[in-house]
C-alpha atoms as a PDB file:
ATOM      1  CA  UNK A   1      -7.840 -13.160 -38.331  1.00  0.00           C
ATOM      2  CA  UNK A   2      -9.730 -10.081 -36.806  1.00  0.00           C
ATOM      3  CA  UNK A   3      -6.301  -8.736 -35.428  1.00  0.00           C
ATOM      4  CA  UNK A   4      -4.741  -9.036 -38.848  1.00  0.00           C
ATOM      5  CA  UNK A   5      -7.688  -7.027 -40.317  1.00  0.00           C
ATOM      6  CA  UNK A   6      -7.687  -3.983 -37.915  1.00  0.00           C
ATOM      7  CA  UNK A   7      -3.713  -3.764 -38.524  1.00  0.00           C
ATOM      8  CA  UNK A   8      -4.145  -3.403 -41.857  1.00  0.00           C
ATOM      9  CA  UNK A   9      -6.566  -0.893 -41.845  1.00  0.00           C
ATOM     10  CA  UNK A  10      -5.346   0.971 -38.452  1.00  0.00           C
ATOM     11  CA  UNK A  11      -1.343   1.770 -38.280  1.00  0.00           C
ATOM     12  CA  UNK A  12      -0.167   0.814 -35.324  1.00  0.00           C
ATOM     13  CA  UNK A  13       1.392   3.967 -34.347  1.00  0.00           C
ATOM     14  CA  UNK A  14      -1.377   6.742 -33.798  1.00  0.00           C
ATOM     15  CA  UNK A  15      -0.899  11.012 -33.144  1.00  0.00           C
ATOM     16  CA  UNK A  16      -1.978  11.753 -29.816  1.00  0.00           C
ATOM     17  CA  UNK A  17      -5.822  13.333 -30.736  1.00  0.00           C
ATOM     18  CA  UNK A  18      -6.335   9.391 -33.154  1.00  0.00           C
ATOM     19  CA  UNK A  19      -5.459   7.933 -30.008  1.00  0.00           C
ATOM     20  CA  UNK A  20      -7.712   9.744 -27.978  1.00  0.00           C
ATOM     21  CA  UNK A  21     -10.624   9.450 -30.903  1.00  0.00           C
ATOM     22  CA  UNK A  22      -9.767   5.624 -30.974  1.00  0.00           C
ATOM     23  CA  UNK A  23     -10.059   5.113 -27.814  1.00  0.00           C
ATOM     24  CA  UNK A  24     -13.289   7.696 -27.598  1.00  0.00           C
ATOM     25  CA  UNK A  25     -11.603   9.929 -25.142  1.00  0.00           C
ATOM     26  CA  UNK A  26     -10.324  13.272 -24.345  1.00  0.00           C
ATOM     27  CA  UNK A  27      -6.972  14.098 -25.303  1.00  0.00           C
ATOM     28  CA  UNK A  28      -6.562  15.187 -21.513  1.00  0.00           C
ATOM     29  CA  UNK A  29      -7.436  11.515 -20.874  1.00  0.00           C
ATOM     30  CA  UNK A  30      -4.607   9.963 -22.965  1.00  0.00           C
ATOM     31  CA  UNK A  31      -2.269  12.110 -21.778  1.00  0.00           C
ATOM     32  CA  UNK A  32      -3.109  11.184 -18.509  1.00  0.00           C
ATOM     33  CA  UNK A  33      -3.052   7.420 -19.471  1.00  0.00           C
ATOM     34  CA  UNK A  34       0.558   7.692 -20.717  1.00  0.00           C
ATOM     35  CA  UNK A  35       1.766  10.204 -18.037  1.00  0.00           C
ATOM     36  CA  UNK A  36       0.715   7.109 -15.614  1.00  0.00           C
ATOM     37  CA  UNK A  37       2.152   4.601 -17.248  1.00  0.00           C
ATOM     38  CA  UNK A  38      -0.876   2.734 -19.015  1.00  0.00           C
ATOM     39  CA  UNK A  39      -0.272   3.404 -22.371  1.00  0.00           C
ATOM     40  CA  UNK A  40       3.107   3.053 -24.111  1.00  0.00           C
ATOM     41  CA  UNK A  41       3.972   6.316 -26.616  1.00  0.00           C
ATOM     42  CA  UNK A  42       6.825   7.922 -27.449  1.00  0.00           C
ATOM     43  CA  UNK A  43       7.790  11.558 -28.286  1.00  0.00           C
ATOM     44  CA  UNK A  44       9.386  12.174 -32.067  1.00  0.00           C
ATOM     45  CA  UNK A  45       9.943  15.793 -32.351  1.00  0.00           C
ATOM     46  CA  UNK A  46       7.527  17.775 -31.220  1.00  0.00           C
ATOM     47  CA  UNK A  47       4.782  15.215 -31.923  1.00  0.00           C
ATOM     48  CA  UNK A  48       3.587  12.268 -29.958  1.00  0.00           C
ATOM     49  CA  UNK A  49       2.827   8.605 -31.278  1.00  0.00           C
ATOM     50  CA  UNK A  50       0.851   6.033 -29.187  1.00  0.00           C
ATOM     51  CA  UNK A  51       0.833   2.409 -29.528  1.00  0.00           C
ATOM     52  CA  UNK A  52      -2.352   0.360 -31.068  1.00  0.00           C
ATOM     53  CA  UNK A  53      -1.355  -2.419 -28.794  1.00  0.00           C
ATOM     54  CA  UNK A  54      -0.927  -1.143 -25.886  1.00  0.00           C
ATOM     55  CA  UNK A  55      -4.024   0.870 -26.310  1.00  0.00           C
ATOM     56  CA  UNK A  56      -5.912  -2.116 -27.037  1.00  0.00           C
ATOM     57  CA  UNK A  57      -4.208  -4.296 -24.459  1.00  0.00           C
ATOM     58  CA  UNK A  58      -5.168  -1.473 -22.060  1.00  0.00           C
ATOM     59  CA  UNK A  59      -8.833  -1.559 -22.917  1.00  0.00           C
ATOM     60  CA  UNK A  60      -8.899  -5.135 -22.650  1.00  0.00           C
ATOM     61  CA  UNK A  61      -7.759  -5.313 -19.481  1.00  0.00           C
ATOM     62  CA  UNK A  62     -10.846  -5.950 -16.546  1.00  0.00           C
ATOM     63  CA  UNK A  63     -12.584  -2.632 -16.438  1.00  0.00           C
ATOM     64  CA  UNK A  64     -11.303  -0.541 -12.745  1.00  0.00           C
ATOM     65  CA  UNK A  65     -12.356   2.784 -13.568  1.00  0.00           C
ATOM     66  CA  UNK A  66      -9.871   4.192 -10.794  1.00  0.00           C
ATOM     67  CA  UNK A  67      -7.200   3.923 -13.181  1.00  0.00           C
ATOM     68  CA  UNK A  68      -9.185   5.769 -15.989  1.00  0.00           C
ATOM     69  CA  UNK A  69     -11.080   8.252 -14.161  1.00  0.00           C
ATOM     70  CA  UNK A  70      -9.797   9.562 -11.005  1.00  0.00           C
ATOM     71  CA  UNK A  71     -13.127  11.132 -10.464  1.00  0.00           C
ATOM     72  CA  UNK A  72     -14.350   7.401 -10.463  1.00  0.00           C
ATOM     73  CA  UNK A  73     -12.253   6.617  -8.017  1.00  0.00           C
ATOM     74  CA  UNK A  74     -12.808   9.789  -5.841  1.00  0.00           C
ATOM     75  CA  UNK A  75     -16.700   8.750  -5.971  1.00  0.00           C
ATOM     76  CA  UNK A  76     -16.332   5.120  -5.037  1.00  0.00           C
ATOM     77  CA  UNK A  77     -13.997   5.512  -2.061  1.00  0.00           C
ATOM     78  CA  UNK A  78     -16.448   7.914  -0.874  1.00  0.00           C
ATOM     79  CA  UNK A  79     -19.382   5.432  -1.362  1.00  0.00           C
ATOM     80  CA  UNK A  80     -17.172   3.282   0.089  1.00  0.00           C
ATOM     81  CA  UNK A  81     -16.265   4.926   3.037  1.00  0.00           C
ATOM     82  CA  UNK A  82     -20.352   6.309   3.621  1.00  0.00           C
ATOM     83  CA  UNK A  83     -21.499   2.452   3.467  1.00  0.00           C
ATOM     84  CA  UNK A  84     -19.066   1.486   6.094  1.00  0.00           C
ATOM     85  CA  UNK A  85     -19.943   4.037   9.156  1.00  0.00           C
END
């Protein structure tokens, strides 16, 4: 019933900076998402639309911040690599 309730009130198709303000992230960061694959959107125009659901299917999925924040990633393979010499 939730679901139902946030479609109604959120379109499902969002401009690039709703995404990014949905989502509570840069608009460098969706871009990113999308350029790799994570999000689904698709390009009318000049203009870009991303998709609710794959945004929140994204989200949902079990949090590895290597695929949302490369710096993440740089930082724990260098933990990584420091806590195995």
């Amino acid at each position: 019933m939730r679901g139902e309730m946030v479609s109604e009130i959120i379109p499902r198709w969002l401009s690039l900076d709703s995404a990014a303000s949905y989502c509570s992230v840069s608009r460098s960061t969706m871009e990113r998402w999308i350029r790799s694959c994570h999000v689904y959107a698709t390009k009318q125009g000049r203009h870009w639309f991303v998709d609710r659901l794959a945004i929140d299917a994204f989200m949902s999925e079990p949090a590895d911040q290597s695929l949302r924040d490369p710096r993440a990633a740089a930082l724990s393979q260098s933990i990584v690599r420091r806590t195995r010499r």
